[in-house]
Protein backbone atom coordinates (compact mmCIF):
# COMPACT_ATOMS: atom_id res chain seq x y z
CA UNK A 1 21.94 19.29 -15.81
CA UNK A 2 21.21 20.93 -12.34
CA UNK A 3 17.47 20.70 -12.67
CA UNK A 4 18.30 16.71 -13.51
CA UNK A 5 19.62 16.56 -9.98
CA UNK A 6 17.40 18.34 -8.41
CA UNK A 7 14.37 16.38 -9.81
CA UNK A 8 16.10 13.00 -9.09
CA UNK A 9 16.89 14.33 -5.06
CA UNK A 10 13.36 15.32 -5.04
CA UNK A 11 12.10 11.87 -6.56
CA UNK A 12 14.32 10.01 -3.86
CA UNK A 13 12.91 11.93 -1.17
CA UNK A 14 9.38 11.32 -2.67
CA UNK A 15 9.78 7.68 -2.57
CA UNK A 16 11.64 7.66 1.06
CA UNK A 17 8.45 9.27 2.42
CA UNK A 18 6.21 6.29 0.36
CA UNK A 19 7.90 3.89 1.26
CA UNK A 20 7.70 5.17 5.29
CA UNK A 21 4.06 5.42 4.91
CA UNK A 22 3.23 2.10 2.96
CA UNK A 23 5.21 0.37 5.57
CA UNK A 24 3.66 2.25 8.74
CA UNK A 25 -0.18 1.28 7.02
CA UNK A 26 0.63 -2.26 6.16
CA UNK A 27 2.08 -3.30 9.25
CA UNK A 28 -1.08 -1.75 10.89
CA UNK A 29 -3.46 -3.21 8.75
CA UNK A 30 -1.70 -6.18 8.84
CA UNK A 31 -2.16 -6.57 12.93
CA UNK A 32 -6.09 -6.06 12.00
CA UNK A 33 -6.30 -8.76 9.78
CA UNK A 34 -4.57 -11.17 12.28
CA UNK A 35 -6.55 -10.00 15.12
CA UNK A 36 -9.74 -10.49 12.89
CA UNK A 37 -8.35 -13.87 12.45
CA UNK A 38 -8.61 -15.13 15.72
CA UNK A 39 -12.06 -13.49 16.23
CA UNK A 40 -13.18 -15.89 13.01
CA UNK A 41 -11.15 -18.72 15.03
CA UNK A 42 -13.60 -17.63 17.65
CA UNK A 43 -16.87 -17.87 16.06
CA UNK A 44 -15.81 -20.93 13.87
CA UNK A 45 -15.42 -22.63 16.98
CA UNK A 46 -18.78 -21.60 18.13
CA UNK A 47 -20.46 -22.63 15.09
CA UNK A 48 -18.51 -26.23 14.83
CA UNK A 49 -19.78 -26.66 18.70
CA UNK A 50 -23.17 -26.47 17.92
CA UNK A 51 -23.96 -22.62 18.31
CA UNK A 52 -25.99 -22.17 15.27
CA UNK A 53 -27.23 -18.58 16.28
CA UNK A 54 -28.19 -16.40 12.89
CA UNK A 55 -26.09 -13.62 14.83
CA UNK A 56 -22.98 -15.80 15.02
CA UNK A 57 -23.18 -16.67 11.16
CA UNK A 58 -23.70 -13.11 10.39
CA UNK A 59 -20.99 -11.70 12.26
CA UNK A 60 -18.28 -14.86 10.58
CA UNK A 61 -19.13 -13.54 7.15
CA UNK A 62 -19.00 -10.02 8.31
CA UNK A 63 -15.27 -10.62 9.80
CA UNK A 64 -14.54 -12.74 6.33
CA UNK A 65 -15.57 -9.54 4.48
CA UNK A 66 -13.78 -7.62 6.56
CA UNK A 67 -10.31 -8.95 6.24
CA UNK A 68 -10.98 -10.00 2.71
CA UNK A 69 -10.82 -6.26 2.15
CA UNK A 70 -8.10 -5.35 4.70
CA UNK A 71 -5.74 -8.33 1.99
CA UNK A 72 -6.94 -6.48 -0.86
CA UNK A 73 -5.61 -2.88 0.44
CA UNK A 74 -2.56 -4.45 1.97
CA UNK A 75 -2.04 -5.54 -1.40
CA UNK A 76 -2.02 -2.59 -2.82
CA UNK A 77 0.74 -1.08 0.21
CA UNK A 78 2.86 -3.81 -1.11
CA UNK A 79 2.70 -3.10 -4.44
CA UNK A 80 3.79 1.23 -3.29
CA UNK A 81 6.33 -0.81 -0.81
CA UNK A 82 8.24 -2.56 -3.73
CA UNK A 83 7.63 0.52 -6.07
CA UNK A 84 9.25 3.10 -3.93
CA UNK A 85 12.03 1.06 -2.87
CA UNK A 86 12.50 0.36 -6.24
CA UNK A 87 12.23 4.03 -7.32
CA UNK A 88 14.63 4.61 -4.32
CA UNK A 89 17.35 2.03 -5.30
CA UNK A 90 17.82 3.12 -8.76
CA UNK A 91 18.04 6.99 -7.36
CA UNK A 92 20.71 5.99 -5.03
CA UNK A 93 22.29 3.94 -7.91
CA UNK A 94 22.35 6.51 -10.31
CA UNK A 95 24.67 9.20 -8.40
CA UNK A 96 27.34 6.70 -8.18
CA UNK A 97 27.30 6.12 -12.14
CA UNK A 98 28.16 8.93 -14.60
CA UNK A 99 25.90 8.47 -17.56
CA UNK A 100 25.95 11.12 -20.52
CA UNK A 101 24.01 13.87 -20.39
CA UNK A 102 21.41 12.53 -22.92
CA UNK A 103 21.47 9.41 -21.24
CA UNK A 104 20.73 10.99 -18.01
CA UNK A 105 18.17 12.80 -19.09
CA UNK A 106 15.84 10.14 -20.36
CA UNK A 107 16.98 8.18 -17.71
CA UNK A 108 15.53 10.96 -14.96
CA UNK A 109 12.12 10.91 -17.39
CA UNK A 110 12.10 7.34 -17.06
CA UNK A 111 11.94 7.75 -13.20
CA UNK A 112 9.85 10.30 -13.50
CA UNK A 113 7.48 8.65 -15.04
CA UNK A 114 7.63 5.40 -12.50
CA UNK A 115 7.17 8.32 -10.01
CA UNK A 116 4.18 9.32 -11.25
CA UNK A 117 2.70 5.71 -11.82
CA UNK A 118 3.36 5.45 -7.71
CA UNK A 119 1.80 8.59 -7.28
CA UNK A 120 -1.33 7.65 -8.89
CA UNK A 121 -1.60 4.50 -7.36
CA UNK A 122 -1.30 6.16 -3.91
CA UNK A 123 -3.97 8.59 -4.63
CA UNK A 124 -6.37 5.69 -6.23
CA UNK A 125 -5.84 3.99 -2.98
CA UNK A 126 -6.44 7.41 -0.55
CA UNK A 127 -9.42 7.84 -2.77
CA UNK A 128 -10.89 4.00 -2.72
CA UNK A 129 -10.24 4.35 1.00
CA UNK A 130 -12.28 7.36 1.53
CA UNK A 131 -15.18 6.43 -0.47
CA UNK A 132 -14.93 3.26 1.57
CA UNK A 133 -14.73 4.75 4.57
CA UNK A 134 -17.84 6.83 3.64
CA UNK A 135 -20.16 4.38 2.70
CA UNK A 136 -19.03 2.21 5.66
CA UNK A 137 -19.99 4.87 8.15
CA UNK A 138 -23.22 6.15 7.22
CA UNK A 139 -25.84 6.08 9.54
């Protein structure tokens, strides 16, 4: 029943440190895509005045790409932000309530196993990220 513990302390300190770092990136991100915002303001403006300079056009869709992708991985952060506070909540909730020892355990595999699903989706997005980043830098 000790190990139980043990694995659900570990699991709320798991999804603490998630939800820290989901929160820290999106609100990050999330100042990108509004400055990249008012740079597409910018050249909008210029293209609606008349400025119909190839350069111009390429750099709006460029920006549009840009923060269309910065949504799409701030997305994803929300998803691990609702996920480990999830995770978190029902850890906190659980050492209040005494539950058999049966019922604890598949209730600690249960978490376990949401714990895992948040892992993965961390490391898809740390991985997606990277090979991003990669292509996006080559020279």
């Amino acid at each position: 029943m000790t190990i139980l513990n043990e694995i659900l302390s570990d699991i709320t300190n798991f999804s603490l440190v998630i939800f820290g770092f989901s929160a820290t990136l999106f609100t990050v991100i999330y100042s990108f895509i509004l400055n990249k915002r008012e740079y597409l303001k910018e050249l909008s403006d210029l293209i609606k005045n008349g400025n119909s300079d190839p350069l111009v056009s390429q750099r709006k869709t460029h920006t549009i790409q840009y923060i269309t992708t910065m949504k799409k991985l701030n997305f994803q952060l929300i998803i691990s932000l609702c996920l480990s506070l999830f995770i978190f909540s029902i850890c906190i909730f659980s050492k209040y309530i005494k539950f058999t020892d049966v019922t604890n355990k598949y209730f600690v595999y249960f978490i376990l196993l949401i714990t895992i699903i948040l892992f993965l989706q961390i490391i898809n997005l740390i991985y997606n990220t990277i090979k991003r980043y990669l292509s996006e830098t080559k020279i």
